[in-house]
PDB file of N, CA and C in Angstrom:
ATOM      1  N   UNK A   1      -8.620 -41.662   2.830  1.00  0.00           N
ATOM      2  CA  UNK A   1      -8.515 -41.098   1.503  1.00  0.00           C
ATOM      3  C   UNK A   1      -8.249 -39.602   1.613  1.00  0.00           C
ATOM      4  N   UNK A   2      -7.152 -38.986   1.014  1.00  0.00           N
ATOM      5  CA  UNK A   2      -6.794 -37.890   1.384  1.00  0.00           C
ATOM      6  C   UNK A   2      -6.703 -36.809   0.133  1.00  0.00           C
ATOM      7  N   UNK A   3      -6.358 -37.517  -1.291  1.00  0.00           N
ATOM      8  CA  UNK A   3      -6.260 -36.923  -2.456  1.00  0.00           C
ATOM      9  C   UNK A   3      -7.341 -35.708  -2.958  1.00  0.00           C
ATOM     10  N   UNK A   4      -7.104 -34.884  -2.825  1.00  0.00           N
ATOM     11  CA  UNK A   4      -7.508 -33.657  -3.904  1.00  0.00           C
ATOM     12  C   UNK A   4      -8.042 -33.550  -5.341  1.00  0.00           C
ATOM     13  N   UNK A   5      -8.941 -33.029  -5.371  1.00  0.00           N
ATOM     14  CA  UNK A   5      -9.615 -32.614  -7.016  1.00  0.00           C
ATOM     15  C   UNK A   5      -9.429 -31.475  -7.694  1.00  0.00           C
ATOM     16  N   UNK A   6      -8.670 -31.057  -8.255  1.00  0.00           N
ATOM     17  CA  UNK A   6      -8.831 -29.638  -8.925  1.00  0.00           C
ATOM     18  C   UNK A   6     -10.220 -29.300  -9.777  1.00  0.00           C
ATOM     19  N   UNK A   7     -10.411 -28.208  -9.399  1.00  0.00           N
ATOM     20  CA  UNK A   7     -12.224 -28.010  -9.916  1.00  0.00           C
ATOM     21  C   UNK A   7     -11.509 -26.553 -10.164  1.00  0.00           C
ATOM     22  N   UNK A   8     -12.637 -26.001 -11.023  1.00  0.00           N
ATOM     23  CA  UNK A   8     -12.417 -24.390 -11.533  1.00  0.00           C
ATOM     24  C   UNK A   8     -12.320 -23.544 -10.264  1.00  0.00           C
ATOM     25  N   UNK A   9     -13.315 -24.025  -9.160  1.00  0.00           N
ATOM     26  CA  UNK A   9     -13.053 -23.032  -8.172  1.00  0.00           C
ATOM     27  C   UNK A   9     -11.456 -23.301  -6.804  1.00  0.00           C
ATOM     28  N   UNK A  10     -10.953 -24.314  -7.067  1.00  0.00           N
ATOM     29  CA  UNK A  10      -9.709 -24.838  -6.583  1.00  0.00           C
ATOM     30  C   UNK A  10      -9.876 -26.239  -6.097  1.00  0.00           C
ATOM     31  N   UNK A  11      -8.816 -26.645  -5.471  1.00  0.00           N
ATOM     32  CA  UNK A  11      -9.061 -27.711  -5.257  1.00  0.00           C
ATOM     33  C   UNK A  11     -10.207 -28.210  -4.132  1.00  0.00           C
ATOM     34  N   UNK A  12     -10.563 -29.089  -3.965  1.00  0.00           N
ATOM     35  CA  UNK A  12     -11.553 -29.595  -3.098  1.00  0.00           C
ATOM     36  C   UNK A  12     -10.958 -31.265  -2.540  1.00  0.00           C
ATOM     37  N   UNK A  13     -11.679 -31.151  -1.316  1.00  0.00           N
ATOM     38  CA  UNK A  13     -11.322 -33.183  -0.752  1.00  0.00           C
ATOM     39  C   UNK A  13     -12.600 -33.822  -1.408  1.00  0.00           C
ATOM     40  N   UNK A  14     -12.856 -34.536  -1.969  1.00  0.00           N
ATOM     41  CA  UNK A  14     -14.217 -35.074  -2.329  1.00  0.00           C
ATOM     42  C   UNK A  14     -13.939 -36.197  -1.449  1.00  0.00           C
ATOM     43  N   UNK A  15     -15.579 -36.761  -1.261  1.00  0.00           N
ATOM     44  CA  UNK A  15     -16.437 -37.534   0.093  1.00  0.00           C
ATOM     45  C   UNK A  15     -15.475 -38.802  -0.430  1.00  0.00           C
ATOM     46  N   UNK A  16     -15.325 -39.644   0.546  1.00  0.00           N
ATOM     47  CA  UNK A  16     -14.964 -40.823   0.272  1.00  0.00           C
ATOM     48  C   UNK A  16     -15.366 -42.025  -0.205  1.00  0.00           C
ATOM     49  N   UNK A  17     -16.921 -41.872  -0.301  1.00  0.00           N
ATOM     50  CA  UNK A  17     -17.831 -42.237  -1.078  1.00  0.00           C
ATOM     51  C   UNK A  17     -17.552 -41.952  -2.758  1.00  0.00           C
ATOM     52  N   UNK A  18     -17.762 -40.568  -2.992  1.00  0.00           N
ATOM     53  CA  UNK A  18     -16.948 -40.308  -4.704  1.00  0.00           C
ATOM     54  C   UNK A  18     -15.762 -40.673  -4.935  1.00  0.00           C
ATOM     55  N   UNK A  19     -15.055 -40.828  -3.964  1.00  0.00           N
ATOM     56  CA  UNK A  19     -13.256 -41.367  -4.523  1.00  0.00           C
ATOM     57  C   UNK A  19     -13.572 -42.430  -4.890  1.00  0.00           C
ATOM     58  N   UNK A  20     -13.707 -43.315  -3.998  1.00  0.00           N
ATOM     59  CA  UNK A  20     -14.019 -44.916  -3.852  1.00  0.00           C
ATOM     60  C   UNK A  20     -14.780 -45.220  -5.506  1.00  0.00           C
ATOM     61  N   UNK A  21     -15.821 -44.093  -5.535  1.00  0.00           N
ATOM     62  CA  UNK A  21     -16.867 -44.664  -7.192  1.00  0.00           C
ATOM     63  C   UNK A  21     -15.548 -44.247  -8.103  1.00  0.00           C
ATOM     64  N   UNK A  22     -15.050 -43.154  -8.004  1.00  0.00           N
ATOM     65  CA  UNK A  22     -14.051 -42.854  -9.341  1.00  0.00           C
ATOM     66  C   UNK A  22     -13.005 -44.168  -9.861  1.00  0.00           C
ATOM     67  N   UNK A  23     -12.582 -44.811  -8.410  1.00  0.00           N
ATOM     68  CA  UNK A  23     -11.573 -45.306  -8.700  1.00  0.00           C
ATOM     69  C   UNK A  23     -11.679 -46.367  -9.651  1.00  0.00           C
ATOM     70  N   UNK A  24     -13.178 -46.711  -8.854  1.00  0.00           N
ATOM     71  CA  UNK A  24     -14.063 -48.268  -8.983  1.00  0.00           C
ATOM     72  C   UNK A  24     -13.869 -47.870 -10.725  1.00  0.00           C
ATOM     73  N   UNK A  25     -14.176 -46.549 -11.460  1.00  0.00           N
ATOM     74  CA  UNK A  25     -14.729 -46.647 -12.578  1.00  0.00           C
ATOM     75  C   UNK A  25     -13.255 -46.355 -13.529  1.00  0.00           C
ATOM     76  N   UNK A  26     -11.802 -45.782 -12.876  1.00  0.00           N
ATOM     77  CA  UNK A  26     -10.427 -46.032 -13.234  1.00  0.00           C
ATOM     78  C   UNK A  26     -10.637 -47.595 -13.651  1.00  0.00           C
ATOM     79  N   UNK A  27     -10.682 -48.411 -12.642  1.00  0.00           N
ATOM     80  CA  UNK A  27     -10.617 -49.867 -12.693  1.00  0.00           C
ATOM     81  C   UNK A  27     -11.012 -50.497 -13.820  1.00  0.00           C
ATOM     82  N   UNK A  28     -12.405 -50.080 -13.686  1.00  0.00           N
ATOM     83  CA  UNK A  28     -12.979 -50.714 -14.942  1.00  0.00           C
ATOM     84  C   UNK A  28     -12.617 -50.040 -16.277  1.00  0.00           C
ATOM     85  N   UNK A  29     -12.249 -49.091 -16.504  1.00  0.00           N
ATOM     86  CA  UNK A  29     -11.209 -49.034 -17.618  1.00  0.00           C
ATOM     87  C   UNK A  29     -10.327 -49.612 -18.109  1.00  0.00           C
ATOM     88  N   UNK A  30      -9.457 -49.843 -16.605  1.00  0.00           N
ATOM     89  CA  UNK A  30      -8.239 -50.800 -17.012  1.00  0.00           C
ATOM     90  C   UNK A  30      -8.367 -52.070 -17.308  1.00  0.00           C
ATOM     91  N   UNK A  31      -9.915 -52.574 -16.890  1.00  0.00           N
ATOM     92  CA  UNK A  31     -10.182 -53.680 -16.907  1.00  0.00           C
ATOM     93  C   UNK A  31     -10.360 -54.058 -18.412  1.00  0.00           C
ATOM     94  N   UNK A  32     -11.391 -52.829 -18.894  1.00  0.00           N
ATOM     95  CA  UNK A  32     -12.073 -52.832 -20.035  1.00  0.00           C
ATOM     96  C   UNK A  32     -10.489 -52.403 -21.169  1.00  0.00           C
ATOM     97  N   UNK A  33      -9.555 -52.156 -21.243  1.00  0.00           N
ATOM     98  CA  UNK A  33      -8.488 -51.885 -22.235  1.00  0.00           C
ATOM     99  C   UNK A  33      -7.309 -53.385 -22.070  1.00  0.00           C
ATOM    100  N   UNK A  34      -7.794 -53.729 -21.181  1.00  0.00           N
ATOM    101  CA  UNK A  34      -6.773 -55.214 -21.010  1.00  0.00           C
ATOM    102  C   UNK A  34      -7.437 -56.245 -21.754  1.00  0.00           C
ATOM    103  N   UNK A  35      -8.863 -56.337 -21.444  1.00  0.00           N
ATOM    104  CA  UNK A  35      -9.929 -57.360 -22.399  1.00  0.00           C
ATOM    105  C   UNK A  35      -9.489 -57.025 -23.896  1.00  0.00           C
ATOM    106  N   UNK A  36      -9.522 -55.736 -24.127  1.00  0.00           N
ATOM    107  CA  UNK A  36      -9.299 -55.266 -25.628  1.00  0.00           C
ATOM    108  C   UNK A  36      -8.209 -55.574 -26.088  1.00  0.00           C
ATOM    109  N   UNK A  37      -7.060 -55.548 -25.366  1.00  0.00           N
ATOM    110  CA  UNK A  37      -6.173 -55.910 -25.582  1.00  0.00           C
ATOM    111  C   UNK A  37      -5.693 -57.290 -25.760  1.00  0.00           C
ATOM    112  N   UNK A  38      -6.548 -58.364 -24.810  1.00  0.00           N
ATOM    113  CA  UNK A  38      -6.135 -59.778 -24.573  1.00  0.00           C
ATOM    114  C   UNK A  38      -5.038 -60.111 -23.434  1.00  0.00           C
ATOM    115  N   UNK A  39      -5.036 -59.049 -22.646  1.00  0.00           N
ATOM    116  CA  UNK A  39      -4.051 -58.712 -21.823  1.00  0.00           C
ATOM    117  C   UNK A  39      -4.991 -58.981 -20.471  1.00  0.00           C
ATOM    118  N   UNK A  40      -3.798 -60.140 -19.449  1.00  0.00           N
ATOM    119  CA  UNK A  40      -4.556 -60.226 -17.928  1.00  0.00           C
ATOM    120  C   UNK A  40      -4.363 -59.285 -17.428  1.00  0.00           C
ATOM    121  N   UNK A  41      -5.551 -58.893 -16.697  1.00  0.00           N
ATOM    122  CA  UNK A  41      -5.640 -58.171 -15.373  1.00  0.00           C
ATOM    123  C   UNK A  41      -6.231 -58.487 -14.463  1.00  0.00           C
ATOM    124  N   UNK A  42      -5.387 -58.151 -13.477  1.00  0.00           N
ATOM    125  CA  UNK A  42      -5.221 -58.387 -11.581  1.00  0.00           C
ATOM    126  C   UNK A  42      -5.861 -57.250 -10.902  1.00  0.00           C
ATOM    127  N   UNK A  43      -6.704 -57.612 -10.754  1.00  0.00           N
ATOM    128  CA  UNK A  43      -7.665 -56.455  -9.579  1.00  0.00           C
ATOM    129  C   UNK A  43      -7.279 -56.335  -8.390  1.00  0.00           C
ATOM    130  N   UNK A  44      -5.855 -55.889  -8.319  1.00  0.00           N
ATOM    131  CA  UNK A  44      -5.107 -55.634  -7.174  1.00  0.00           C
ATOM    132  C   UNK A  44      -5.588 -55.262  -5.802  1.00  0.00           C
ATOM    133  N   UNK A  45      -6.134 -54.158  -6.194  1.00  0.00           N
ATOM    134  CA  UNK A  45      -6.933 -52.956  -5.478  1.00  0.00           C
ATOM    135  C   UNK A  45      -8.014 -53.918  -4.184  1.00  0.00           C
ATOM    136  N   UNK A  46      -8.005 -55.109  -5.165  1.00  0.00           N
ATOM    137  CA  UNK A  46      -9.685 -55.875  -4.143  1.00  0.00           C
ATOM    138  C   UNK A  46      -8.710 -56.935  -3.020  1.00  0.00           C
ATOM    139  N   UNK A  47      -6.995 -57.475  -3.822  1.00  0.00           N
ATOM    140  CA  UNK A  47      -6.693 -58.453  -2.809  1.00  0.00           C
ATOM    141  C   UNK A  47      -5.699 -57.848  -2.040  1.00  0.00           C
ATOM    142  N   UNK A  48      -5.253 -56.478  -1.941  1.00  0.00           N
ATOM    143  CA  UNK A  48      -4.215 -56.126  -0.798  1.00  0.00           C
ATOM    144  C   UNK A  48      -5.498 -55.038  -0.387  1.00  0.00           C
ATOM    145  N   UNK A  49      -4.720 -55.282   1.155  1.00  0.00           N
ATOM    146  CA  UNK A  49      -5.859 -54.475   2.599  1.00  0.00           C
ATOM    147  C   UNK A  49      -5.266 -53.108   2.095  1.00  0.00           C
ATOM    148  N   UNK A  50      -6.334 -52.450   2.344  1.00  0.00           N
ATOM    149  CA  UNK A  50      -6.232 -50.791   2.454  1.00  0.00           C
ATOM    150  C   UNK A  50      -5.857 -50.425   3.308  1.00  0.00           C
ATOM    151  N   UNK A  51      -4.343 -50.582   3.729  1.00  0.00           N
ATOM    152  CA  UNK A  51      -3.609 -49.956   4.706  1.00  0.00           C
ATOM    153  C   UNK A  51      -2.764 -49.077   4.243  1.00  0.00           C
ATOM    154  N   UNK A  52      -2.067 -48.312   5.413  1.00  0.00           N
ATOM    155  CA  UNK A  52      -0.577 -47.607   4.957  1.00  0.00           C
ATOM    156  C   UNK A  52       0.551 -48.530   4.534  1.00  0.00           C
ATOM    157  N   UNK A  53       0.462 -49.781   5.050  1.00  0.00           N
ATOM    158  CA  UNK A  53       1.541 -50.420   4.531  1.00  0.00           C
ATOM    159  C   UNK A  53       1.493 -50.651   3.505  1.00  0.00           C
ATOM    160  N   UNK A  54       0.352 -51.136   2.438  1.00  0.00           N
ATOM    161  CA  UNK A  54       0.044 -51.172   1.340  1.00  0.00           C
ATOM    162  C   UNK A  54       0.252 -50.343   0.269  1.00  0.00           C
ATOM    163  N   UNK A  55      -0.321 -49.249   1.180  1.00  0.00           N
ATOM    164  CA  UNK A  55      -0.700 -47.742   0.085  1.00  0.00           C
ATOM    165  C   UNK A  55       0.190 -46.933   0.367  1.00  0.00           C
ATOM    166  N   UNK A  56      -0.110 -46.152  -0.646  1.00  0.00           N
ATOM    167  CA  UNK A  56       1.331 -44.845  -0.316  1.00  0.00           C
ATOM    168  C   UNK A  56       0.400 -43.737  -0.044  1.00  0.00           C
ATOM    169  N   UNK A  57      -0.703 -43.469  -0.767  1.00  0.00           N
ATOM    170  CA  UNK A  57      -1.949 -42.703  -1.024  1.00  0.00           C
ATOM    171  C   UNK A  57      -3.003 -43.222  -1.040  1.00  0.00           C
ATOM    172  N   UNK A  58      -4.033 -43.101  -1.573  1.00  0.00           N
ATOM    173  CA  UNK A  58      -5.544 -43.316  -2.347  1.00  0.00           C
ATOM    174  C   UNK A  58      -5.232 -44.769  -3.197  1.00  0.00           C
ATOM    175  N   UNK A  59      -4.385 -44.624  -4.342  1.00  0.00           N
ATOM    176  CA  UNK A  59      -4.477 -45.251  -5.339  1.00  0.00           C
ATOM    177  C   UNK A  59      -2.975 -45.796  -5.613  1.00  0.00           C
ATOM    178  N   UNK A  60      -1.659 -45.835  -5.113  1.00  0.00           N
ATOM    179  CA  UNK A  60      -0.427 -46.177  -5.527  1.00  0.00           C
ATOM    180  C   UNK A  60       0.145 -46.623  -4.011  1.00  0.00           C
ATOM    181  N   UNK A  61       0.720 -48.179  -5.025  1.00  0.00           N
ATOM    182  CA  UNK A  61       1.077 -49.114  -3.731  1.00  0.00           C
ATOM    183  C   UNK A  61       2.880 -48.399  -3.123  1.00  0.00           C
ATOM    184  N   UNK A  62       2.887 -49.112  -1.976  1.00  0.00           N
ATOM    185  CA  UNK A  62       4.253 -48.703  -1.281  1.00  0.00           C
ATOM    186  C   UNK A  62       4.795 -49.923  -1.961  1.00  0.00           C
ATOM    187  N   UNK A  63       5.885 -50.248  -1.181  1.00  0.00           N
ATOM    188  CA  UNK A  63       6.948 -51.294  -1.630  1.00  0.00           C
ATOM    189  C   UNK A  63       6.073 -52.973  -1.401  1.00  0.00           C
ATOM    190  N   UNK A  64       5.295 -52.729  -0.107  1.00  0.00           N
ATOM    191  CA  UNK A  64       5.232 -53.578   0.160  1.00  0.00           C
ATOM    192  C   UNK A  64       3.867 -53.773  -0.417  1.00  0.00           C
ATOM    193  N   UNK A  65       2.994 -52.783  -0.626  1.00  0.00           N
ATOM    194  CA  UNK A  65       2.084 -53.561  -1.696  1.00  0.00           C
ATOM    195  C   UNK A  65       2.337 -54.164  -2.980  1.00  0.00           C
ATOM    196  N   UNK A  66       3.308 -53.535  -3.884  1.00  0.00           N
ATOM    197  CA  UNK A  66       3.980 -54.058  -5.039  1.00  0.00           C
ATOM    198  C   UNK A  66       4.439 -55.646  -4.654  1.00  0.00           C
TER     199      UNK A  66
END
């Protein structure tokens, strides 16, 4: 996990422990606006491996995760 936080005092790496909770709680957003919606969602994130081939970054798939 390599992504950056902008904070007032600049950016920072946060622990990989806090990425991992942020994302978890991105997720459940998307989870929670698809229910609202009536719209499926695929918890992507849990069935492709956290690799480079997968990932491009933190959070956005390459080709071959898509």
């Amino acid at each position: 996990m390599w992504i950056y936080v902008e904070t007032p005092a600049g950016r920072v790496r946060p622990s990989p422990a806090w990425l991992a909770s942020e994302m978890a709680r991105y997720n459940d957003a998307q989870r929670a606006c698809a229910a609202e919606a009536s719209a499926r969602f695929v918890a992507l994130d849990l069935a492709i491996p956290k690799t480079l081939e997968m990932f491009f970054d933190d959070c956005h798939f390459t080709d071959a995760g898509n």
